[in-house]
N, C-alpha and C. Protein backbone atom coordinates (compact mmCIF):
# COMPACT_ATOMS: atom_id res chain seq x y z
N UNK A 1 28.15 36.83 21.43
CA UNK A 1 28.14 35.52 22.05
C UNK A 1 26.77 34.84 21.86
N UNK A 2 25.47 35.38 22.20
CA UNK A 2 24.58 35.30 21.95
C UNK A 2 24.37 34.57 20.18
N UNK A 3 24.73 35.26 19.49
CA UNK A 3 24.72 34.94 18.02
C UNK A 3 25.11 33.80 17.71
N UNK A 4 26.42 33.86 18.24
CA UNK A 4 27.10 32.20 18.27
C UNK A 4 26.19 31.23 18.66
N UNK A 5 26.19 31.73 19.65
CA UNK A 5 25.24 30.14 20.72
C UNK A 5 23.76 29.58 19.61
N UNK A 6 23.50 30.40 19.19
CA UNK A 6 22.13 30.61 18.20
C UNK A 6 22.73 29.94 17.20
N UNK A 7 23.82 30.55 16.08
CA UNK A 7 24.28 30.05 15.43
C UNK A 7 24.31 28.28 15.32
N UNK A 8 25.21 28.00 16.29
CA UNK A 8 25.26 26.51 16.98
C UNK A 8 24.63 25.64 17.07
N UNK A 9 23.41 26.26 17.70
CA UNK A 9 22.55 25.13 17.82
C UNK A 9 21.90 25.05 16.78
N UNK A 10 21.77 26.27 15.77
CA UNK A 10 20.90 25.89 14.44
C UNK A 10 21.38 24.84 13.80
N UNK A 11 23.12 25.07 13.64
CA UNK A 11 23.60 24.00 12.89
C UNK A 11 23.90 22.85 13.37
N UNK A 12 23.39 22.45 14.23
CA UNK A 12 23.58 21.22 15.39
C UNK A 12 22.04 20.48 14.42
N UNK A 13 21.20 21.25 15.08
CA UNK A 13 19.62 21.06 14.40
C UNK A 13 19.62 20.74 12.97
N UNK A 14 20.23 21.41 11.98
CA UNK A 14 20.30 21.02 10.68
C UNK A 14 21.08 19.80 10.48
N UNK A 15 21.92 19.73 11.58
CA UNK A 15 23.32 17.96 10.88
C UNK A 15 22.27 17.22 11.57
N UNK A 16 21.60 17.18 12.57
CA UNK A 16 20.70 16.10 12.72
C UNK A 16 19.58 15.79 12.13
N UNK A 17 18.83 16.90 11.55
CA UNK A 17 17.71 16.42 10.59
C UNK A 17 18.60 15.94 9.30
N UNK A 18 19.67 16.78 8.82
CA UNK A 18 20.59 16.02 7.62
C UNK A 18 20.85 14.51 7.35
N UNK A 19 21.41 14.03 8.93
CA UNK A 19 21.86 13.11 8.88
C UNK A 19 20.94 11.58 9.43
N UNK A 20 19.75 12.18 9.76
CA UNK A 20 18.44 11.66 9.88
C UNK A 20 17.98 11.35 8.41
N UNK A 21 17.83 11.96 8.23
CA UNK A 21 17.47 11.75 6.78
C UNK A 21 18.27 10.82 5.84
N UNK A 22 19.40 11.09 6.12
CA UNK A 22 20.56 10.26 5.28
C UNK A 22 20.29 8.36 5.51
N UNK A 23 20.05 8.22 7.42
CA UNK A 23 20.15 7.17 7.87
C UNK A 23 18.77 6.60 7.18
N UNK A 24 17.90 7.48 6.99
CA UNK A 24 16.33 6.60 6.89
C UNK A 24 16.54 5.98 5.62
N UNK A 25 16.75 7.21 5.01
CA UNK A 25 17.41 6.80 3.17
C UNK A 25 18.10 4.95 3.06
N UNK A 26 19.30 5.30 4.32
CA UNK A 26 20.33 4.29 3.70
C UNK A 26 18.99 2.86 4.63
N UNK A 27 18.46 2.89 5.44
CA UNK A 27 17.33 1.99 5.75
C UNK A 27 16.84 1.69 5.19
N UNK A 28 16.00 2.36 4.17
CA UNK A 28 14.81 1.88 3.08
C UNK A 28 16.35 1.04 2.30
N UNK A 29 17.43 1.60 1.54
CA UNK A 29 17.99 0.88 0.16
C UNK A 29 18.31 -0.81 1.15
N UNK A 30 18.61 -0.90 2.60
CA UNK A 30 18.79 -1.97 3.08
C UNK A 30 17.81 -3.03 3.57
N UNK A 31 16.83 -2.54 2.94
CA UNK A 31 15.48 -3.30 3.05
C UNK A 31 15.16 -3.59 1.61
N UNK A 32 15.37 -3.07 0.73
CA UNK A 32 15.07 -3.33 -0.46
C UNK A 32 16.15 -4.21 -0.81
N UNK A 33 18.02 -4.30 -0.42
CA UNK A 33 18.78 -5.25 -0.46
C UNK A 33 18.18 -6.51 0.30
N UNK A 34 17.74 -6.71 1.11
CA UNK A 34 16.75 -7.98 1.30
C UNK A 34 16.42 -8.75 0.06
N UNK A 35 15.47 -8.28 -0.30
CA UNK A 35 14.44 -8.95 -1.11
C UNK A 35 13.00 -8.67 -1.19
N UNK A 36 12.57 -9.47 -2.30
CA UNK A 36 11.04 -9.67 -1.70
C UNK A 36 10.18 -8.67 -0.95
N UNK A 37 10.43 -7.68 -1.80
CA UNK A 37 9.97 -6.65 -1.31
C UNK A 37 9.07 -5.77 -2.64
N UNK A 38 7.79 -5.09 -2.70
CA UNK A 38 7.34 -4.36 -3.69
C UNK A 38 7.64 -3.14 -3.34
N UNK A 39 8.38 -2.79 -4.66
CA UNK A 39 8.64 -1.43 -4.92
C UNK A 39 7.81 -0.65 -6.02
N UNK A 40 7.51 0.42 -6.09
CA UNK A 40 6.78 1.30 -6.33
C UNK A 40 7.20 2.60 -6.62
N UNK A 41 7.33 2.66 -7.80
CA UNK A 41 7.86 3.95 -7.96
C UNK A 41 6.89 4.87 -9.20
N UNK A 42 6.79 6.15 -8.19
CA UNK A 42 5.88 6.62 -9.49
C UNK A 42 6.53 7.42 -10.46
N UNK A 43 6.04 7.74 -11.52
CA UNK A 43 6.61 7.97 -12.40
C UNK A 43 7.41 9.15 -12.36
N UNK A 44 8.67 9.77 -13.26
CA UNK A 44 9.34 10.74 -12.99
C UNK A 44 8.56 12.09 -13.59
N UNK A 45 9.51 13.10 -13.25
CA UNK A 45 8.69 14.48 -13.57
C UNK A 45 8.04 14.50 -14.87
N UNK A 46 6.99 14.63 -14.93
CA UNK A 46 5.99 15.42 -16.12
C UNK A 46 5.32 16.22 -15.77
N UNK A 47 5.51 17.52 -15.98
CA UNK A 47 4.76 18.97 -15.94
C UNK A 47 3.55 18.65 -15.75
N UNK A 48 2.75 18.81 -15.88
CA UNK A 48 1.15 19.28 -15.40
C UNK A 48 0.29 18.13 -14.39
N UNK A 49 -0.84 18.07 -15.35
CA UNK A 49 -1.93 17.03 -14.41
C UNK A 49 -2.51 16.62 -14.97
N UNK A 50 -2.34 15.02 -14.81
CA UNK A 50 -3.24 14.70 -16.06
C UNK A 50 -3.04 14.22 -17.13
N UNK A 51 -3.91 14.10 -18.12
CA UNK A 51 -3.52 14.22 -19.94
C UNK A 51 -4.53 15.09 -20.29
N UNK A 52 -4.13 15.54 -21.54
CA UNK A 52 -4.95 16.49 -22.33
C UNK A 52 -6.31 15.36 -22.86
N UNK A 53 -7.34 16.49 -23.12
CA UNK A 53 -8.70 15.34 -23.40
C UNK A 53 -8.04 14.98 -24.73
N UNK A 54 -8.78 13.70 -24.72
CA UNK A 54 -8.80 12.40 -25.97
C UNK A 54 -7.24 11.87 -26.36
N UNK A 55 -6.14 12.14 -25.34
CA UNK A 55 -5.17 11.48 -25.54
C UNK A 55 -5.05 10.26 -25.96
N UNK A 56 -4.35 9.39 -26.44
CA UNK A 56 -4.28 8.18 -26.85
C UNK A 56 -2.99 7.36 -25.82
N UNK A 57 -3.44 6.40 -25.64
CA UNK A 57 -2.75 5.35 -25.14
C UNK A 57 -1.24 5.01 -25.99
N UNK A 58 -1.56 4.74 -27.10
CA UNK A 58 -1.00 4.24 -27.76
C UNK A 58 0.05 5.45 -28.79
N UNK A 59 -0.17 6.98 -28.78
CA UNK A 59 0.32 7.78 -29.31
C UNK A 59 1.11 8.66 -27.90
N UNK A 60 2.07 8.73 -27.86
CA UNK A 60 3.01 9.86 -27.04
C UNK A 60 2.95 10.92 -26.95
N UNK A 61 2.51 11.43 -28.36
CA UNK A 61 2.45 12.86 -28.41
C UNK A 61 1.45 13.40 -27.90
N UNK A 62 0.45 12.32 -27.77
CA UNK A 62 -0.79 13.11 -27.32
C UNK A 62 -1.20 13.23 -25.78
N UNK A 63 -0.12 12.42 -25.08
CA UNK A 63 -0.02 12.43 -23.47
C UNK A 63 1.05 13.58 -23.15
N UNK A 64 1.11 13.56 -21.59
CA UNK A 64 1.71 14.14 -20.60
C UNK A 64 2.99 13.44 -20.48
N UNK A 65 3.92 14.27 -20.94
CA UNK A 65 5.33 13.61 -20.83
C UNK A 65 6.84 13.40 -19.83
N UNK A 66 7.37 13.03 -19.90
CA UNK A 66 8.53 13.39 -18.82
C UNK A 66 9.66 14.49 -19.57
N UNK A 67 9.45 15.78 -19.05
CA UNK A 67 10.95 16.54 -19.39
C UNK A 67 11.62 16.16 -18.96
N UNK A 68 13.20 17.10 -19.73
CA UNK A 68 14.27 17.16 -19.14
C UNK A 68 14.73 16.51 -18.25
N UNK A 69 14.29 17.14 -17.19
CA UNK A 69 14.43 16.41 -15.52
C UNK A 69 13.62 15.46 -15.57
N UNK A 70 12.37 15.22 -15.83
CA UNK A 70 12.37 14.06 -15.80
C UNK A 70 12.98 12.49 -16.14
N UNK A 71 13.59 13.08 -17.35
CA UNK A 71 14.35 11.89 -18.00
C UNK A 71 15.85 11.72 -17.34
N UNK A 72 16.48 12.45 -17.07
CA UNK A 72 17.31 12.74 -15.53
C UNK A 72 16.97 11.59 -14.49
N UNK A 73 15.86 12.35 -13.74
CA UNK A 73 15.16 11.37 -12.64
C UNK A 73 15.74 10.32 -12.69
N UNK A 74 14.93 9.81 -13.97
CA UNK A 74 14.45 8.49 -14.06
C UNK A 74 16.13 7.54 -14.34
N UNK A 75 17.05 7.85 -15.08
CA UNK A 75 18.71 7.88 -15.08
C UNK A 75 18.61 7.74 -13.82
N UNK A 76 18.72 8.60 -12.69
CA UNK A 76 18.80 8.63 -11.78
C UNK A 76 18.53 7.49 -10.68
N UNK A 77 17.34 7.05 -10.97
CA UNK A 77 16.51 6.25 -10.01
C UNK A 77 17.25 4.65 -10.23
N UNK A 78 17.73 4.62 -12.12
CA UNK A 78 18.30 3.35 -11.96
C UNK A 78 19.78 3.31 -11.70
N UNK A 79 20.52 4.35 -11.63
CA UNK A 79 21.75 4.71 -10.82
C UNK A 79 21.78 4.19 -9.50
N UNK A 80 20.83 4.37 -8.78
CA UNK A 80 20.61 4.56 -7.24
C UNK A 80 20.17 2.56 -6.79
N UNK A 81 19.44 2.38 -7.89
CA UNK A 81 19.22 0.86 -8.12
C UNK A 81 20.82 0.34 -7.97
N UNK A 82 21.58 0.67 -9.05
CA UNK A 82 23.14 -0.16 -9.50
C UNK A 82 23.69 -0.11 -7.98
N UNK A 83 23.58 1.05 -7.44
CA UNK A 83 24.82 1.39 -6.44
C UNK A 83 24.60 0.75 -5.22
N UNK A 84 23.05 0.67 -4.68
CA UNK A 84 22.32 0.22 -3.66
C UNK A 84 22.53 -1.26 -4.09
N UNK A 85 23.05 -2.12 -5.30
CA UNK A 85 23.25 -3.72 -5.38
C UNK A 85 21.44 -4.43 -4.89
N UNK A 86 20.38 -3.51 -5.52
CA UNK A 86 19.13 -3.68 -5.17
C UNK A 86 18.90 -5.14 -6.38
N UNK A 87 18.31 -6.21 -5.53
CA UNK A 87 18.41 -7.65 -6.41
C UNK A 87 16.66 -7.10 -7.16
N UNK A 88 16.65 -7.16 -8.40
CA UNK A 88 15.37 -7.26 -9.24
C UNK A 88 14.89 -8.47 -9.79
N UNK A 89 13.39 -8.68 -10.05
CA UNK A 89 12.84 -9.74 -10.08
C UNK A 89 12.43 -9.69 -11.46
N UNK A 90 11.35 -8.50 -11.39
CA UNK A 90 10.90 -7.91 -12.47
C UNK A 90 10.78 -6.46 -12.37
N UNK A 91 10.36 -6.21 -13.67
CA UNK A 91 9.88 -4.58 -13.94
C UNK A 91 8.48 -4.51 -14.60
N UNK A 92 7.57 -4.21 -13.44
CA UNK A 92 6.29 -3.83 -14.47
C UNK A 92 6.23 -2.12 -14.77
N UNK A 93 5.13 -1.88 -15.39
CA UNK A 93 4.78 -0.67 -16.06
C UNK A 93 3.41 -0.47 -16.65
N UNK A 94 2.80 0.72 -16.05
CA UNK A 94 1.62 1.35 -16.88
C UNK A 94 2.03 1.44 -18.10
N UNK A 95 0.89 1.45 -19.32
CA UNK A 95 0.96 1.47 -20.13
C UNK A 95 0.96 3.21 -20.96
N UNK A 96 1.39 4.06 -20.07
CA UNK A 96 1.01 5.45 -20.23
C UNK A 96 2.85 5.67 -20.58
N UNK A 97 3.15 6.54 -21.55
CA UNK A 97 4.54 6.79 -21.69
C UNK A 97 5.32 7.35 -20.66
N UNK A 98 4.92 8.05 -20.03
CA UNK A 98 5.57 8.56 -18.83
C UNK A 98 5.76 7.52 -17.70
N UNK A 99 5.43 6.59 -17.96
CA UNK A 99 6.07 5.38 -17.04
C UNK A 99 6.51 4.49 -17.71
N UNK A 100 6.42 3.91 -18.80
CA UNK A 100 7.18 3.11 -20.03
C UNK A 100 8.72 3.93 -19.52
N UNK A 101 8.56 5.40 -20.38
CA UNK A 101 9.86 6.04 -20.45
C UNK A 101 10.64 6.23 -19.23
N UNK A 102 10.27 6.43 -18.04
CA UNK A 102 10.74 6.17 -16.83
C UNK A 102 11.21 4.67 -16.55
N UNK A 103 10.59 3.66 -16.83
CA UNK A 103 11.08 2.13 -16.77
C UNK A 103 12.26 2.37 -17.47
N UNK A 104 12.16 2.51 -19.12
CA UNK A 104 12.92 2.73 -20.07
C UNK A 104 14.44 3.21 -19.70
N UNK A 105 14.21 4.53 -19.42
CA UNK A 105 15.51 5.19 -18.77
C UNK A 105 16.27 4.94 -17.23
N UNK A 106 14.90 4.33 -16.61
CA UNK A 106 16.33 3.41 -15.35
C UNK A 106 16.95 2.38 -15.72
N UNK A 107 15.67 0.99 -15.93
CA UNK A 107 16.04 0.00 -16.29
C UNK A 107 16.59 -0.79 -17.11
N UNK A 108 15.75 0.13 -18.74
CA UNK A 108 16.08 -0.14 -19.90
C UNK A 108 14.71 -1.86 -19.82
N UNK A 109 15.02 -2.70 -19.60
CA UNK A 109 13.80 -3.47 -19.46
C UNK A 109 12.39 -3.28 -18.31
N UNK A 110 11.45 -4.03 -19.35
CA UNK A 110 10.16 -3.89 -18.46
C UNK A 110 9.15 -4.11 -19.32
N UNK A 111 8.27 -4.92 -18.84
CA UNK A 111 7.14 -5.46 -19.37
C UNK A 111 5.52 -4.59 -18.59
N UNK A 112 4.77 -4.27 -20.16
CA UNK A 112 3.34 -3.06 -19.49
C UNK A 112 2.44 -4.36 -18.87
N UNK A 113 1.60 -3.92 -17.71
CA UNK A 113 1.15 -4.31 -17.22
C UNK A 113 -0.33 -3.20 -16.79
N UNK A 114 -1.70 -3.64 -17.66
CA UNK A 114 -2.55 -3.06 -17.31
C UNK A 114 -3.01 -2.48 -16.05
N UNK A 115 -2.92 -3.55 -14.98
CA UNK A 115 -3.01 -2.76 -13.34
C UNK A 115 -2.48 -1.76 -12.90
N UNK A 116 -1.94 -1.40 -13.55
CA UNK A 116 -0.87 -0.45 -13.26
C UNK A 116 -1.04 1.28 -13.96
N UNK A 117 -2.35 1.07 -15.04
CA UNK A 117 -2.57 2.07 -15.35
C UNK A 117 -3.00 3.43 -14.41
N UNK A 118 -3.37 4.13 -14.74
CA UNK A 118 -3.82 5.67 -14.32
C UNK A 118 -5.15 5.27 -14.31
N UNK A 119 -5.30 6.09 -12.62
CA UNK A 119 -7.08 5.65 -12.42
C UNK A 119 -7.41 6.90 -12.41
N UNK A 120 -6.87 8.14 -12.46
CA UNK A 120 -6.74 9.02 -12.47
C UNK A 120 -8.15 10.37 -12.77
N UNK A 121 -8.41 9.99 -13.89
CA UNK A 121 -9.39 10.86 -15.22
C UNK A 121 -10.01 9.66 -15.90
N UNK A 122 -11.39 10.21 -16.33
CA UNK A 122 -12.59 9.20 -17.03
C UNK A 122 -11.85 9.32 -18.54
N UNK A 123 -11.84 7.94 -19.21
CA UNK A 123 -12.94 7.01 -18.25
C UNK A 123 -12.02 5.83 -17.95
N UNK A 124 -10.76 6.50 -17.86
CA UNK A 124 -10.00 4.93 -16.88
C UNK A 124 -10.37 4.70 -15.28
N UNK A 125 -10.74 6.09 -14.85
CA UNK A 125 -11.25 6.17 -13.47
C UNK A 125 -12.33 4.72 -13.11
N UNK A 126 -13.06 4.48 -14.00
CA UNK A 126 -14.01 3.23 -13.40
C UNK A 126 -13.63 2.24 -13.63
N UNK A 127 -12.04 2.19 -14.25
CA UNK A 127 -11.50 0.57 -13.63
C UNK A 127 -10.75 0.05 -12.89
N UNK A 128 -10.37 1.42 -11.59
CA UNK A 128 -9.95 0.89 -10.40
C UNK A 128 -10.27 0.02 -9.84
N UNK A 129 -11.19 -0.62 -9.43
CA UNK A 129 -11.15 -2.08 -9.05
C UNK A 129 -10.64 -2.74 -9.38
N UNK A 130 -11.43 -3.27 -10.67
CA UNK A 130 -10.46 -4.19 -11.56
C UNK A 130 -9.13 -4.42 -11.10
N UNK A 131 -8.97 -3.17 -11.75
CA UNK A 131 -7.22 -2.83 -11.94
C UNK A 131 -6.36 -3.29 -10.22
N UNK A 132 -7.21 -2.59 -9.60
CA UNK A 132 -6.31 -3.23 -7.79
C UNK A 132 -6.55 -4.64 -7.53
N UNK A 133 -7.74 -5.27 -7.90
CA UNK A 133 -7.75 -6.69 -7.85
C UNK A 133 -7.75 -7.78 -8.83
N UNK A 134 -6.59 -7.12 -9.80
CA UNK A 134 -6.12 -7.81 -10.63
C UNK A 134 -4.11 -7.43 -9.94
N UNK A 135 -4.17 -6.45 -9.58
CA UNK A 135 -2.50 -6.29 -8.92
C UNK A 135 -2.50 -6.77 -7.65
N UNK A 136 -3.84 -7.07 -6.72
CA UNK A 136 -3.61 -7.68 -5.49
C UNK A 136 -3.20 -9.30 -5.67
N UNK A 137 -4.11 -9.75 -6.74
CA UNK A 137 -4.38 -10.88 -7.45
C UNK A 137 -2.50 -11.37 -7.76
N UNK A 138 -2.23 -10.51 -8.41
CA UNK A 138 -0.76 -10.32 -9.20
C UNK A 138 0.57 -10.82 -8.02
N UNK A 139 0.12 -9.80 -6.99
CA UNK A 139 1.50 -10.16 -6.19
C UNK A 139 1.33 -10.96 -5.15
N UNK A 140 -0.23 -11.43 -4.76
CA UNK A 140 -0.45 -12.49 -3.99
C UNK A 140 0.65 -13.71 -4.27
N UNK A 141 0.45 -13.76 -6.15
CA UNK A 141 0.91 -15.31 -6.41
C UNK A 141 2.65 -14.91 -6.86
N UNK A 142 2.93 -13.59 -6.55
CA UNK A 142 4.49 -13.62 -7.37
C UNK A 142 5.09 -14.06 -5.46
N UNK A 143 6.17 -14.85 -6.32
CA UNK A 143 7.10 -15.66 -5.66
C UNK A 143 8.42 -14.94 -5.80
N UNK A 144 9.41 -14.14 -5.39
CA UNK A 144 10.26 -12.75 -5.78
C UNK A 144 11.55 -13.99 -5.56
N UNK A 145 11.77 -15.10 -4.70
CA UNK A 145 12.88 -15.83 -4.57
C UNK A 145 14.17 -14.48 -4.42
N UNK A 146 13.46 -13.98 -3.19
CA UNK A 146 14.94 -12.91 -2.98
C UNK A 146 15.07 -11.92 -3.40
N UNK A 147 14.32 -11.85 -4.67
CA UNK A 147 14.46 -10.49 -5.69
C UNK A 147 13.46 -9.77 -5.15
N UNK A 148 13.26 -8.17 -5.82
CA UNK A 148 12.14 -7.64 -5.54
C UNK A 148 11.27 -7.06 -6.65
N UNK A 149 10.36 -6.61 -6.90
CA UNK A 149 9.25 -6.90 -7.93
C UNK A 149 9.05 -5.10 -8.14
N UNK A 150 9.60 -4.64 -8.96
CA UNK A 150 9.36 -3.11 -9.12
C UNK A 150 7.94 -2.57 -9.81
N UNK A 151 7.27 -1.85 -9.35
CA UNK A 151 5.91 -1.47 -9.67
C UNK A 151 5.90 0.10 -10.77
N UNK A 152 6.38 0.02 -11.52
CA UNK A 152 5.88 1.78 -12.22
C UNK A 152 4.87 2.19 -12.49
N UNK A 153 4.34 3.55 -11.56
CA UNK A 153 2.72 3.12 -12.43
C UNK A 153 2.87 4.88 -11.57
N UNK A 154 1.33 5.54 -11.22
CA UNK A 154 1.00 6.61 -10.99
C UNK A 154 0.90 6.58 -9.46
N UNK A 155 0.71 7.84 -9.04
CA UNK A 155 0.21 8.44 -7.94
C UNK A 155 -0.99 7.79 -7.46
N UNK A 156 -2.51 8.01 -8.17
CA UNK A 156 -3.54 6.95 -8.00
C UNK A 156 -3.40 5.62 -7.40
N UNK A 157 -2.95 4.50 -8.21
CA UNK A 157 -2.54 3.40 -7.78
C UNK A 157 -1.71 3.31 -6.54
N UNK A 158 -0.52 4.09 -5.86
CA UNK A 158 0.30 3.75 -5.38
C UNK A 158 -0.18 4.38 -3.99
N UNK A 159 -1.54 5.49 -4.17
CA UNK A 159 -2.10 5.76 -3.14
C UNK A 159 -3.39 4.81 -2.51
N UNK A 160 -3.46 4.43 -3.48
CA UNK A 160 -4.91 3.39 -3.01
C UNK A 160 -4.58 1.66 -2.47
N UNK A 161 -3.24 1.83 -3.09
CA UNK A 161 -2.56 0.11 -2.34
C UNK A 161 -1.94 0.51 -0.86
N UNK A 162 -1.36 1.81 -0.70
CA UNK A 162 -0.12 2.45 0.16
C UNK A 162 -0.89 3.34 1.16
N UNK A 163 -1.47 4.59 0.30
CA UNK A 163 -2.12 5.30 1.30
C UNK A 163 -0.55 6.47 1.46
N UNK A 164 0.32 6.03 0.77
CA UNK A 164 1.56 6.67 0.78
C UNK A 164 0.73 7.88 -0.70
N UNK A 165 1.30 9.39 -0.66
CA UNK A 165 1.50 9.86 -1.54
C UNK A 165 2.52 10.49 -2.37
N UNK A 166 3.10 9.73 -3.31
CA UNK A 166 4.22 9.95 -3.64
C UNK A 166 4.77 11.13 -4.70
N UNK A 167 5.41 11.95 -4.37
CA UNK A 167 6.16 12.99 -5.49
C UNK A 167 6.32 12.31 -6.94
N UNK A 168 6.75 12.94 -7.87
CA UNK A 168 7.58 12.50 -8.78
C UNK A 168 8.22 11.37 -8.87
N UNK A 169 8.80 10.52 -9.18
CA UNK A 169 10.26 9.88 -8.86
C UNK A 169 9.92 9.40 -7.82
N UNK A 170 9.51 9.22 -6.81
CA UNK A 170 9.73 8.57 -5.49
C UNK A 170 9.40 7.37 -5.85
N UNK A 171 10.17 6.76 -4.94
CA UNK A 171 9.90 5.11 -4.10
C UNK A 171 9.75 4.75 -2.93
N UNK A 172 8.58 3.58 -3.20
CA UNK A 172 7.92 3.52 -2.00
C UNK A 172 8.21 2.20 -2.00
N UNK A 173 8.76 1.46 -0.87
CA UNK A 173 9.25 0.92 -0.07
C UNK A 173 8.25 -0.47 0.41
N UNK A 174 8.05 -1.61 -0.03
CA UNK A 174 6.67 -1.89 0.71
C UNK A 174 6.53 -3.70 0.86
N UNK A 175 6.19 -3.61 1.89
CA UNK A 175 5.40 -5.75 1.90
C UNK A 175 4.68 -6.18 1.04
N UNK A 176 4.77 -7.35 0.78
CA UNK A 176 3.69 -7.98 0.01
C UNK A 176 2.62 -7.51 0.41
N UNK A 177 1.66 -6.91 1.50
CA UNK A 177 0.88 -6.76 1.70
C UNK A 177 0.58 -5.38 1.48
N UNK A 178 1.43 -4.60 0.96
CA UNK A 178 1.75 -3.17 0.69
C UNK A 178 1.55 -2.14 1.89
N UNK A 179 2.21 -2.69 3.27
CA UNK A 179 2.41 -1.82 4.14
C UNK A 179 3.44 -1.21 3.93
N UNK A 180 3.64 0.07 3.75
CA UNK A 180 5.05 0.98 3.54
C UNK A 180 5.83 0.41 4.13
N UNK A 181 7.37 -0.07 4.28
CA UNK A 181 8.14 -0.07 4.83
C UNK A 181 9.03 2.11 4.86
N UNK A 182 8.96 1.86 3.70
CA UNK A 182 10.09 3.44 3.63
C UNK A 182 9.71 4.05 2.36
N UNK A 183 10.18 4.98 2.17
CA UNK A 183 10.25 5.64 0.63
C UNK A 183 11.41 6.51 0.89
N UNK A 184 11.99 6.72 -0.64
CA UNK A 184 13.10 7.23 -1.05
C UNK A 184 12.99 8.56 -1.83
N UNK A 185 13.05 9.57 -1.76
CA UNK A 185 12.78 10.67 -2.68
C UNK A 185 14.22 10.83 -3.95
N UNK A 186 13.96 11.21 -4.92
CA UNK A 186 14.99 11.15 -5.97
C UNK A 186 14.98 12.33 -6.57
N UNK A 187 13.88 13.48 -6.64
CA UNK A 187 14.41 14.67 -6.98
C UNK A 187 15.73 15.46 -6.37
């Protein structure tokens, strides 16, 4: 009897964190059905940290890429876009392949947008400024008319506007002023 009762309440405890979770989820996609909202999503899975030294911008092979699952994810993330009827404005993107190819494979469109790079490792590290007050600059003057303005870019960036730290794949949820509203996990 004992066991039971234990039993019970565990699984009482699990449908409510379950279904907690479910509700916050379906909150954030009904805030992003609004509008006018910046979204933020960092890029999908790529193994390690980083790039290897003297990578190139402009060459793939020589960066940190999205596997398998990553390229999944990122399918994924614009699945979750279609189904949620989430209104888009635009699609920006770091210029690093692992967020191109993540744009690429949700959206299929999207235009690179320097602010958005990896502040990450020298020597892009010393143009975080810039780079945030050229994207504060950016969405001050975007006008979304309902839509919402999708951000692809890194961890770095999305911690220094947000203060949010995001997994893989996640989306972060946010005001023009980039107070979190929510985030969405997609692994």
């Amino acid at each position: 009897m004992k066991n039971k009762i234990i039993s019970l309440i565990l699984n009482l405890f699990l449908s409510f964190i379950f279904s907690s979770q479910l509700n916050a989820s379906e909150l954030v996609w009904n805030l992003a059905q609004e509008g006018n909202k910046i979204i933020l999503i960092r890029h999908s899975l790529a193994p390690g940290g980083g790039d290897p030294v003297g990578f190139k911008l402009d060459d793939c092979k020589t960066q940190r890429n999205l596997n398998k699952a990553g390229i999944n994810q990122s399918k994924k993330i614009g699945k979750l876009f279609k189904k949620n009827k989430v209104p888009v404005d635009q699609i920006l993107s770091s210029q690093w392949c692992r967020c191109k190819d993540t744009a690429k494979y949700a959206f299929k469109n999207y235009k690179e947008f320097t602010a958005l790079n990896s502040t990450f490792q020298s020597p892009y590290n010393k143009n975080e400024g810039k780079q945030l007050k050229e994207l504060y600059n950016f969405v001050k003057k975007w006008n979304g008319n309902g839509k919402n303005l999708i951000l692809i870019t890194h961890y770095s960036i999305i911690t220094a506007v947000t203060n949010a730290v995001p997994s893989s794949g996640e989306i972060v949820v946010a005001d023009k002023n980039f107070k979190v509203l929510g985030t969405i996990q997609t692994d």
